[in-house]
C-alpha atoms as a PDB file:
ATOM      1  CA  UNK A   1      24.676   9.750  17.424  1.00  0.00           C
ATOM      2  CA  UNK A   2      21.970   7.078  18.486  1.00  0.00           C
ATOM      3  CA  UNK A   3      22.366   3.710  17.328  1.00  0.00           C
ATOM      4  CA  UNK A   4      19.313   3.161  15.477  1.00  0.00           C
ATOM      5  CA  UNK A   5      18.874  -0.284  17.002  1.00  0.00           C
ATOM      6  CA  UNK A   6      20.841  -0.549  20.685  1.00  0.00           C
ATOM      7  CA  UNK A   7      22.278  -3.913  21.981  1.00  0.00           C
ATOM      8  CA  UNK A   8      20.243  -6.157  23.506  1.00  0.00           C
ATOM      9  CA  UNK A   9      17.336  -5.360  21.640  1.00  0.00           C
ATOM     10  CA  UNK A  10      15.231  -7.352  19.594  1.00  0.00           C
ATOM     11  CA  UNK A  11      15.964  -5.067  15.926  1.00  0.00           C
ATOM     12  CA  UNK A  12      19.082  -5.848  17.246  1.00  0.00           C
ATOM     13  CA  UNK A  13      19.316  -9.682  17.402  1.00  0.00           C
ATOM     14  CA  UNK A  14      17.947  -9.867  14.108  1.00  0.00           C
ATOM     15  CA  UNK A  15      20.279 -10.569  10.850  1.00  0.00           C
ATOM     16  CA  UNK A  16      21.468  -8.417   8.302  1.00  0.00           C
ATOM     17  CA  UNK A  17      18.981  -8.929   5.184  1.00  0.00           C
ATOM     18  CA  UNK A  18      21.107 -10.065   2.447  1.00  0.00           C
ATOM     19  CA  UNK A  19      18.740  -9.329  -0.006  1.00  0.00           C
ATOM     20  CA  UNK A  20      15.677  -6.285  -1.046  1.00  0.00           C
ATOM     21  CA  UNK A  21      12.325  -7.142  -0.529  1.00  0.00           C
ATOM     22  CA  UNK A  22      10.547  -7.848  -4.433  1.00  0.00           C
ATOM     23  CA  UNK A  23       8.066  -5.221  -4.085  1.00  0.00           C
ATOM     24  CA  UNK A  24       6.388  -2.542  -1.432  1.00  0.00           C
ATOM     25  CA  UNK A  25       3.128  -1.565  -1.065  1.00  0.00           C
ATOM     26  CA  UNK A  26       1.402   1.740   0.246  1.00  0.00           C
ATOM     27  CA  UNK A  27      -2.038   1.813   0.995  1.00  0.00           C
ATOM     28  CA  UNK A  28      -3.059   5.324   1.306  1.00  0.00           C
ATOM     29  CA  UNK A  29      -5.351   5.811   4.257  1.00  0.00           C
ATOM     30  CA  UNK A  30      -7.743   8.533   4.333  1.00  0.00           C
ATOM     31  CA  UNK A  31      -6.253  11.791   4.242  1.00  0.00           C
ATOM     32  CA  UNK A  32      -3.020  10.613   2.485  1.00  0.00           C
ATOM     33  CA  UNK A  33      -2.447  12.413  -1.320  1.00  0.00           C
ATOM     34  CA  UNK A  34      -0.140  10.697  -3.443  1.00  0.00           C
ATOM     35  CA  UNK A  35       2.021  13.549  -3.045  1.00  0.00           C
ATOM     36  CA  UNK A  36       2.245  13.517   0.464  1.00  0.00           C
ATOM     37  CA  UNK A  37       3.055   9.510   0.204  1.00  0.00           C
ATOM     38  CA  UNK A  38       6.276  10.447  -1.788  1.00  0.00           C
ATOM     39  CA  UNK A  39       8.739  10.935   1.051  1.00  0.00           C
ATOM     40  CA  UNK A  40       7.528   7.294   2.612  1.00  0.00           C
ATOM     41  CA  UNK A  41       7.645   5.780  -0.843  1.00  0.00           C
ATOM     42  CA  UNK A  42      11.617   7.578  -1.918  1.00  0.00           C
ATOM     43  CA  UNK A  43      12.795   5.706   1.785  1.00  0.00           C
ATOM     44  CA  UNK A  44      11.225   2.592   0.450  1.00  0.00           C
ATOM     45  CA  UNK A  45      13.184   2.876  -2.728  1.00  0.00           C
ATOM     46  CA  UNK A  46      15.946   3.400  -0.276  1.00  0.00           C
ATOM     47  CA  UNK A  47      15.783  -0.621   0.930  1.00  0.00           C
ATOM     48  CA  UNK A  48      16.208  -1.421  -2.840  1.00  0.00           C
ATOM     49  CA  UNK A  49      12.644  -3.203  -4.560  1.00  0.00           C
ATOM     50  CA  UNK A  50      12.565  -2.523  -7.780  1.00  0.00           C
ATOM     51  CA  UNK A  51       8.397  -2.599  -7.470  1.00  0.00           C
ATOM     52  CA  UNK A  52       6.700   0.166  -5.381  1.00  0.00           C
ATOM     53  CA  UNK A  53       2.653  -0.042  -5.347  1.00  0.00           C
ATOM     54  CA  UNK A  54       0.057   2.420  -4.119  1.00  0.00           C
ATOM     55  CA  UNK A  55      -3.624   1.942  -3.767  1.00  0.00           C
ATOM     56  CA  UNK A  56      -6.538   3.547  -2.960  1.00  0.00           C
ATOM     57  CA  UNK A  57      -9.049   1.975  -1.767  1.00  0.00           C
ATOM     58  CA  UNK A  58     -11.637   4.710  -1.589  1.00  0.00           C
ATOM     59  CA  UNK A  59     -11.362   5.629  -5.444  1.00  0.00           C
ATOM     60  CA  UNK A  60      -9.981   2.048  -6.076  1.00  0.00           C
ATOM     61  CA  UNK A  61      -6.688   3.383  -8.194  1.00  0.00           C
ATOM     62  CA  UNK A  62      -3.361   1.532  -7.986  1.00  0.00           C
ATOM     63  CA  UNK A  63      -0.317   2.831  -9.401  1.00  0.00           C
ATOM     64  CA  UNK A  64       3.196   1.514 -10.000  1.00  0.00           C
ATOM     65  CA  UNK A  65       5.188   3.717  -8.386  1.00  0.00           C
ATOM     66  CA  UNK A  66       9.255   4.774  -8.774  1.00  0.00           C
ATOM     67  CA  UNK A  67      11.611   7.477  -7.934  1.00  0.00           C
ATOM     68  CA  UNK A  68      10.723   9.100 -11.677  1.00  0.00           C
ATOM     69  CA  UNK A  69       7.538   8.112 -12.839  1.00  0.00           C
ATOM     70  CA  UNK A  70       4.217   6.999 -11.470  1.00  0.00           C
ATOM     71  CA  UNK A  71       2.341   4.675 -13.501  1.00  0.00           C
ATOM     72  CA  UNK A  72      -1.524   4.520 -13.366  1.00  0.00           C
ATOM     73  CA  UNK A  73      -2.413   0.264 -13.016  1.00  0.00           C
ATOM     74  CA  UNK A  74      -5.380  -0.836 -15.367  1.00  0.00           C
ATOM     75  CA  UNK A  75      -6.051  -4.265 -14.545  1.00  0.00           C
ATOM     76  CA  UNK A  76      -3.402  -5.885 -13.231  1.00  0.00           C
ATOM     77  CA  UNK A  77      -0.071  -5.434 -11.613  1.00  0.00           C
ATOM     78  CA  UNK A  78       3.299  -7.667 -11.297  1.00  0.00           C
ATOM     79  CA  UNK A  79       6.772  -7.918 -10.121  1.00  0.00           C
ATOM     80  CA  UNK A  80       9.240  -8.021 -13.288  1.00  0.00           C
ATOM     81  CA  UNK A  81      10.804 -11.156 -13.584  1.00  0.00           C
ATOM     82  CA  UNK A  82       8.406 -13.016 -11.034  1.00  0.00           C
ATOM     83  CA  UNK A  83       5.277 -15.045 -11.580  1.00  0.00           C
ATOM     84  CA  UNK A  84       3.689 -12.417  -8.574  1.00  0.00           C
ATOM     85  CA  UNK A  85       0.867 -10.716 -10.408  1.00  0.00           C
ATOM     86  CA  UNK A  86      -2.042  -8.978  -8.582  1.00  0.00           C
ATOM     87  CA  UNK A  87      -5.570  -8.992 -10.371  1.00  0.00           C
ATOM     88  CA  UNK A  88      -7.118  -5.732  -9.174  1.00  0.00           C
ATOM     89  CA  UNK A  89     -10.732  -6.341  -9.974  1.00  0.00           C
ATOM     90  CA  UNK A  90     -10.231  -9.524  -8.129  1.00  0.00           C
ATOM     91  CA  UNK A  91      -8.660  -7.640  -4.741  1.00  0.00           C
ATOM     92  CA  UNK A  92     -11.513  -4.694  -5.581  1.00  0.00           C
ATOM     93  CA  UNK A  93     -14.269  -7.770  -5.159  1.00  0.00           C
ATOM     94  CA  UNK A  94     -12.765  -8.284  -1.871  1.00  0.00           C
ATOM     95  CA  UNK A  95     -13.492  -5.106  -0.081  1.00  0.00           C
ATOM     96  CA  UNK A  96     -17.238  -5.215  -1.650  1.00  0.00           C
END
């Protein structure tokens, strides 16, 4: 088998995260389905957040996103236990 990050290299060099990033995020680009997203988003489940987010910026829909449910956003989304908290209108603006 292949080590998935050889000697020498630069993935290599790098430490050992002792810890899961809060959340990921998935921005689907054109042509992407939510289905099609779900193998990406089950091997970012895999590194451990306990927050997945998808948006869409052509029909402007975010979702909360994990391994059993997918959660349509209204107006806002956050990381449990965090003070991170994403106002959507506000991000929406921004692409206007």
């Amino acid at each position: 088998m292949e080590h998935p990050c050889p000697p020498g290299t630069a993935a290599a060099r790098q430490p050992n995260p002792r810890s899961h990033p809060l959340v990921c995020i998935q921005i689907l680009s054109e042509g992407d389905t939510l289905n099609s997203t779900r193998p990406r988003l089950i091997d970012y489940s895999n590194f451990g957040p306990k927050t997945l987010w998808i948006f869409n910026p052509e029909t402007r829909q975010a979702y909360a996103w994990t391994p059993t449910s997918l959660e349509p956003a209204s107006d806002t989304l956050s990381v449990p236990g965090t003070p991170i908290t994403l106002h959507l209108p506000t991000l929406y603006a921004m692409l206007d």
